[in-house]
N, C-alpha and C. Protein backbone atom coordinates (compact mmCIF):
# COMPACT_ATOMS: atom_id res chain seq x y z
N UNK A 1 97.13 102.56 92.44
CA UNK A 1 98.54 102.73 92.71
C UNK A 1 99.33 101.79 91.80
N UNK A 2 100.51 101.96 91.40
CA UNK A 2 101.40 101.23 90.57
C UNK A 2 102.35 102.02 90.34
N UNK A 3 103.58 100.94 90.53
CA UNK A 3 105.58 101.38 90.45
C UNK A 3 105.61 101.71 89.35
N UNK A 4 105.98 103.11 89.29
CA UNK A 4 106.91 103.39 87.85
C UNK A 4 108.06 104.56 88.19
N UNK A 5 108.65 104.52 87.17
CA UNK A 5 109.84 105.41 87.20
C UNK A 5 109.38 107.15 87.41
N UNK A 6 110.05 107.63 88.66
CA UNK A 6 109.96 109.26 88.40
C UNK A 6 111.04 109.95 88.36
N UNK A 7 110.91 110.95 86.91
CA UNK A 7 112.10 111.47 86.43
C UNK A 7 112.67 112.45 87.35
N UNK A 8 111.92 112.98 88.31
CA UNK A 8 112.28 113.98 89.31
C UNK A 8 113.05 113.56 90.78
N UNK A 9 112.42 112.21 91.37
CA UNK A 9 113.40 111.41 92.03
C UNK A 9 114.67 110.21 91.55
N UNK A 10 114.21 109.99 90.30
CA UNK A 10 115.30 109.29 89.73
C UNK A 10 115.57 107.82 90.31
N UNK A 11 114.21 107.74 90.37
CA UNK A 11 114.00 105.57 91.32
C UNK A 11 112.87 105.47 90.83
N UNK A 12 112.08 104.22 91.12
CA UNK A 12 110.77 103.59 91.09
C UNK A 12 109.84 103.97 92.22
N UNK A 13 109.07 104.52 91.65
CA UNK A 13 108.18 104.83 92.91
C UNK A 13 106.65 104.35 93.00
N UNK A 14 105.93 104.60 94.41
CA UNK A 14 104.90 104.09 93.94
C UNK A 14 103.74 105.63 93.73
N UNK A 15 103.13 105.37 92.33
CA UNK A 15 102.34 106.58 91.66
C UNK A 15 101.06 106.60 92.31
N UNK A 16 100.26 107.28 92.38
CA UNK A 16 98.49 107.36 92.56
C UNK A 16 97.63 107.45 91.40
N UNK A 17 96.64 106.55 91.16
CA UNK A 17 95.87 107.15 90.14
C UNK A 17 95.30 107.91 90.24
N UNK A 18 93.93 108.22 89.13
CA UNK A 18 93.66 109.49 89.35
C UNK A 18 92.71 109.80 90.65
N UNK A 19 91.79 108.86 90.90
CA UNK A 19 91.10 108.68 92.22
C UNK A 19 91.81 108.94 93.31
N UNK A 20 92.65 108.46 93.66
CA UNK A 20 94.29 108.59 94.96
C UNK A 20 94.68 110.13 94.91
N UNK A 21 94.97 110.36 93.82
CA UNK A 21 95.65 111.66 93.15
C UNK A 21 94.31 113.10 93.50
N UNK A 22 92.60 112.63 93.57
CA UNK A 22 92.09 113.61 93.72
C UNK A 22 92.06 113.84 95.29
N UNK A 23 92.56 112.31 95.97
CA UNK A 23 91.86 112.16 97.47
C UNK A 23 93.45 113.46 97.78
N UNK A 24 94.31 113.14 97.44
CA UNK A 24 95.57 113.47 97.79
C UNK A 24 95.63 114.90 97.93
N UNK A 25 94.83 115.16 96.77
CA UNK A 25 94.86 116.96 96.34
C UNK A 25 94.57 117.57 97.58
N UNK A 26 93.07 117.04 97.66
CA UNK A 26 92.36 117.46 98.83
C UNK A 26 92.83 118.15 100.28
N UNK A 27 93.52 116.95 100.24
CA UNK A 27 94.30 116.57 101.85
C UNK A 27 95.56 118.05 101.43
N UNK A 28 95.84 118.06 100.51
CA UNK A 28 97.37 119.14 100.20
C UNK A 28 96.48 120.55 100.61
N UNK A 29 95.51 120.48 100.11
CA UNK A 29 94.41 121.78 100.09
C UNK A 29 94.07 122.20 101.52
N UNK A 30 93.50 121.17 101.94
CA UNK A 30 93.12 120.76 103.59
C UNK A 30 94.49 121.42 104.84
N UNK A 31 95.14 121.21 103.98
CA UNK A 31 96.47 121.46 105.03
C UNK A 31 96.66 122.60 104.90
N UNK A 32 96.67 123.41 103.60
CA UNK A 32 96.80 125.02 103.75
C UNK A 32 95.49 125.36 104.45
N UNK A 33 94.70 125.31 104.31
CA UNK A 33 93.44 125.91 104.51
C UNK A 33 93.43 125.58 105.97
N UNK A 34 93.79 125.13 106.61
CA UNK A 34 94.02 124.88 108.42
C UNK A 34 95.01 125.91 108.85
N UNK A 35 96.46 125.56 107.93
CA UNK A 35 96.91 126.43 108.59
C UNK A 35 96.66 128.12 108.18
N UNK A 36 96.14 128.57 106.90
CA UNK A 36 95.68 130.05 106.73
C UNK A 36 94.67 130.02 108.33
N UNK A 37 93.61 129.66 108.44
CA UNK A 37 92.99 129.66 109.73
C UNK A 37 93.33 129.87 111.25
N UNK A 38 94.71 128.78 111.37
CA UNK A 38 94.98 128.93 112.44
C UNK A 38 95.92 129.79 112.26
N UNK A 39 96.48 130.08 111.73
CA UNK A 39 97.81 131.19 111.24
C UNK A 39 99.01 130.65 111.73
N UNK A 40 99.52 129.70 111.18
CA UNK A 40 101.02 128.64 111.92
C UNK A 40 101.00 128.09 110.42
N UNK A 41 102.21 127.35 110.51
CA UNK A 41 102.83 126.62 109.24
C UNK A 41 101.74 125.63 109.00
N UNK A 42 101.87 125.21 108.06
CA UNK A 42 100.77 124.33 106.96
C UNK A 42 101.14 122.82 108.25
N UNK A 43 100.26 121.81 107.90
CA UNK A 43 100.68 120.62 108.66
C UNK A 43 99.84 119.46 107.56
N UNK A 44 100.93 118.97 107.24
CA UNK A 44 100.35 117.96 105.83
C UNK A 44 100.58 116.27 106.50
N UNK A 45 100.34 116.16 107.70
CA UNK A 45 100.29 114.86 108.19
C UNK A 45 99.54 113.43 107.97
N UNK A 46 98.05 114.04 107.58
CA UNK A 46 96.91 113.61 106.71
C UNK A 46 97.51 113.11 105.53
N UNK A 47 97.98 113.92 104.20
CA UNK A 47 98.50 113.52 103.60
C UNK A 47 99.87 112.61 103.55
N UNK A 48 100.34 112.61 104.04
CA UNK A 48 101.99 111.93 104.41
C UNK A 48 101.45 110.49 105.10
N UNK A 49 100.76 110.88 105.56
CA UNK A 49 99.58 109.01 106.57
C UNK A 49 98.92 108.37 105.19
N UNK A 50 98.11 109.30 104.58
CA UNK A 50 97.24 108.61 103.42
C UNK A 50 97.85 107.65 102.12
N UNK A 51 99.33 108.44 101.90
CA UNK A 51 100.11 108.48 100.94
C UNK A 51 100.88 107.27 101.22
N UNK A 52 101.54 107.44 102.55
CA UNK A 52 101.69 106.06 103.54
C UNK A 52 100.53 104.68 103.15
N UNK A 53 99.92 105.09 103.65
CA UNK A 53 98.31 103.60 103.71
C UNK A 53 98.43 103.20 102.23
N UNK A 54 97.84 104.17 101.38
CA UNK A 54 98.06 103.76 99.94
C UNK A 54 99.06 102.99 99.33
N UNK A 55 100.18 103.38 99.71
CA UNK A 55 101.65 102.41 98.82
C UNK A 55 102.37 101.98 99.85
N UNK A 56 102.46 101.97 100.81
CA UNK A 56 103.39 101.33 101.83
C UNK A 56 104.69 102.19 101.76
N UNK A 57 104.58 103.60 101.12
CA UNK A 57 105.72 104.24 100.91
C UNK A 57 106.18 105.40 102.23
N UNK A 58 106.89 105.63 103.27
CA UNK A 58 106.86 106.69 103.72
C UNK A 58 107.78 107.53 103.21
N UNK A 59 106.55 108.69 102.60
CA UNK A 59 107.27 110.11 101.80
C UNK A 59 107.31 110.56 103.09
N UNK A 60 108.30 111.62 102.86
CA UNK A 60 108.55 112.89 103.66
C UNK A 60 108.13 114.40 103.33
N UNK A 61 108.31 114.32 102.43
CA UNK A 61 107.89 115.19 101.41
C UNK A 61 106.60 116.04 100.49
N UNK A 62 105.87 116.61 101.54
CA UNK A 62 104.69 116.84 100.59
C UNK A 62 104.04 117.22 99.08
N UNK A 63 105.20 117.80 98.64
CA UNK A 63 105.47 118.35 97.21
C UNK A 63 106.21 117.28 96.22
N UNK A 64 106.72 116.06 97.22
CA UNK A 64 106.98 115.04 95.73
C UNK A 64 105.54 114.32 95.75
N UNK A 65 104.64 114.11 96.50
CA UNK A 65 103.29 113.31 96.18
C UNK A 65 102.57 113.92 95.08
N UNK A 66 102.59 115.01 95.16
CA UNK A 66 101.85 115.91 94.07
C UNK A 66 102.36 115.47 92.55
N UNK A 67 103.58 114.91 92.77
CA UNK A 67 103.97 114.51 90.99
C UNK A 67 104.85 113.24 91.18
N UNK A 68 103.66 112.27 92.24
CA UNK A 68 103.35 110.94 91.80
C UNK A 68 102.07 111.02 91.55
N UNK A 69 101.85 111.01 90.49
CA UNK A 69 100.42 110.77 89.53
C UNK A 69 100.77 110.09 88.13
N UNK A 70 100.20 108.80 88.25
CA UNK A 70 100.31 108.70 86.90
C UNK A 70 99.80 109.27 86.02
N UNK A 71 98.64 109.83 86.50
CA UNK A 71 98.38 110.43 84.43
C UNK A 71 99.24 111.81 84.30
N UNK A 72 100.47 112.04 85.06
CA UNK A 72 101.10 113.11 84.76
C UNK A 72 102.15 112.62 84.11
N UNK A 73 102.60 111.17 83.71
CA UNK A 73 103.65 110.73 82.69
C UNK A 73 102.86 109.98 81.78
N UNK A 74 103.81 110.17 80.41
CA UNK A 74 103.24 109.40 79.33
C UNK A 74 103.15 107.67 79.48
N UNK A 75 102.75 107.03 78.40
CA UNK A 75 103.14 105.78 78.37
C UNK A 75 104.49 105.00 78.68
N UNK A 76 104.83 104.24 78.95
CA UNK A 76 106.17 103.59 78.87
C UNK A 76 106.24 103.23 77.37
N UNK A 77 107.97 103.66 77.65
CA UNK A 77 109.01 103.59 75.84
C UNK A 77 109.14 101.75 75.96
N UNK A 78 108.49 102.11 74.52
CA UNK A 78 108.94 100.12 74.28
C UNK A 78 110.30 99.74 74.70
N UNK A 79 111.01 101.04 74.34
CA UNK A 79 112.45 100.15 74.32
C UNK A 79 113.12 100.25 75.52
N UNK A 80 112.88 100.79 76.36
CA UNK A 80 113.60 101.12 78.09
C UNK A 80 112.65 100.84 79.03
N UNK A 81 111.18 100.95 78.58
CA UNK A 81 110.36 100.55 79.35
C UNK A 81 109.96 101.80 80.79
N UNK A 82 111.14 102.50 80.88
CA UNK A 82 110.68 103.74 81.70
C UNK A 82 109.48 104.93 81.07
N UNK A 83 108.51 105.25 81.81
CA UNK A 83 107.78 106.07 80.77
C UNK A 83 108.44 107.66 80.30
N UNK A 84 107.81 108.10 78.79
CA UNK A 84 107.84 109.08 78.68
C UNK A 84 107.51 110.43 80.01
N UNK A 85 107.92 111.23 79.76
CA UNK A 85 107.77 112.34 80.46
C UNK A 85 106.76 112.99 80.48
N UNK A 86 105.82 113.08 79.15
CA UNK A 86 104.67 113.56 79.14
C UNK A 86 103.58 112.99 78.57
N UNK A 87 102.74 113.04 78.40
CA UNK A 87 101.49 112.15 77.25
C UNK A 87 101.71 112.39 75.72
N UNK A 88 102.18 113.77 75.40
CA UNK A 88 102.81 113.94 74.60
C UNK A 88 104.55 114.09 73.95
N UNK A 89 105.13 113.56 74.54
CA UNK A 89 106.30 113.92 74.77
C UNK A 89 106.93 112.63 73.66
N UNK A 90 107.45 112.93 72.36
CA UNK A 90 107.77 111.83 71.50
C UNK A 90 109.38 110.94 71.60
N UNK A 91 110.15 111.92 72.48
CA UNK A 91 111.47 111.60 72.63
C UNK A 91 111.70 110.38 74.20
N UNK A 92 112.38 109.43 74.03
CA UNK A 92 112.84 109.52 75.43
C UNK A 92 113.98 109.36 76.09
N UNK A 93 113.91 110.31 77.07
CA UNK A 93 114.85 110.88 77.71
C UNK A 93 115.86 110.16 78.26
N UNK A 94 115.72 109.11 78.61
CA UNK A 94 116.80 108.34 79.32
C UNK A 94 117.53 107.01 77.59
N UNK A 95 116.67 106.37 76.83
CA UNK A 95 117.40 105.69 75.75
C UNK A 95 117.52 106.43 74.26
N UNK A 96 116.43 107.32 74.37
CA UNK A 96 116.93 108.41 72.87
C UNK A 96 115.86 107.65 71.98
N UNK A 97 115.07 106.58 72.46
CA UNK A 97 113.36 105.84 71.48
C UNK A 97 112.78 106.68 71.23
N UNK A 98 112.34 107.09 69.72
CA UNK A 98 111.73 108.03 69.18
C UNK A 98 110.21 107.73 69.05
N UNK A 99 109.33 107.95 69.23
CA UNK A 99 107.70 107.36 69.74
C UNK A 99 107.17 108.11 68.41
N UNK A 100 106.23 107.13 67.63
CA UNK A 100 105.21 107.92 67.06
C UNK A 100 103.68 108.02 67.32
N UNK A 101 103.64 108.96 67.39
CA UNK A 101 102.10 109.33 68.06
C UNK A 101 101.05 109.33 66.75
C-alpha cells in the first residue's frame, strides 16, 4: 500500500500493490459470483472491510478500489511529483513535464 495521487478522485489516496490489488480482484469477483447464485444485488462488503484493514481508508465505493492500483499509474513527474497517468504516458497532465522514455 502507498499514498499517491488519483486522477479520477482528484486527492491522495491510499493505492494497493499488486499482491492487495490481486486479493482485491478476487473479493470484486466473489461478490458477483454470490450474488449471480443467490439472484439479489451483488454485496461487496468483504471487499469494502479488506480495503478498509489494508489502508485505514473507508471507501464506499466498490468500483473506485479497482483503480487504486498502483501499477495502473506511471511513475511520478519529477517536476509535480504527482504520477503520470499511464506507464507510458509522456505528458503530464496536471504541470505540462514532458518525460522521456
Amino acid at each position: 500500500m502507498k499514498i499517491r495521487y488519483c486522477w479520477r478522485c482528484r486527492m491522495d489516496i491510499p493505492m494497493l500493490d499488486s499482491e492487495e490489488g490481486k486479493i482485491a480482484s478476487k473479493l470484486l469477483s466473489e461478490g458477483f459470483q454470490e450474488a449471480r447464485k443467490l439472484r439479489k444485488a451483488p454485496n461487496f462488503s468483504k471487499l469494502l472491510d479488506y480495503y478498509k484493514e489494508v489502508t485505514g481508508f473507508e471507501e464506499t465505493n466498490p468500483n473506485a478500489i479497482m483503480h487504486h492500483f498502483i501499477d495502473m499509474y506511471g511513475p511520478d513527474c519529477k517536476n509535480c511529483g504527482k504520477p503520470y497517468r499511464t506507464e507510458t504516458a509522456t505528458l503530464c497532465v496536471k504541470c505540462g513535464n514532458k518525460r522521456v522514455i
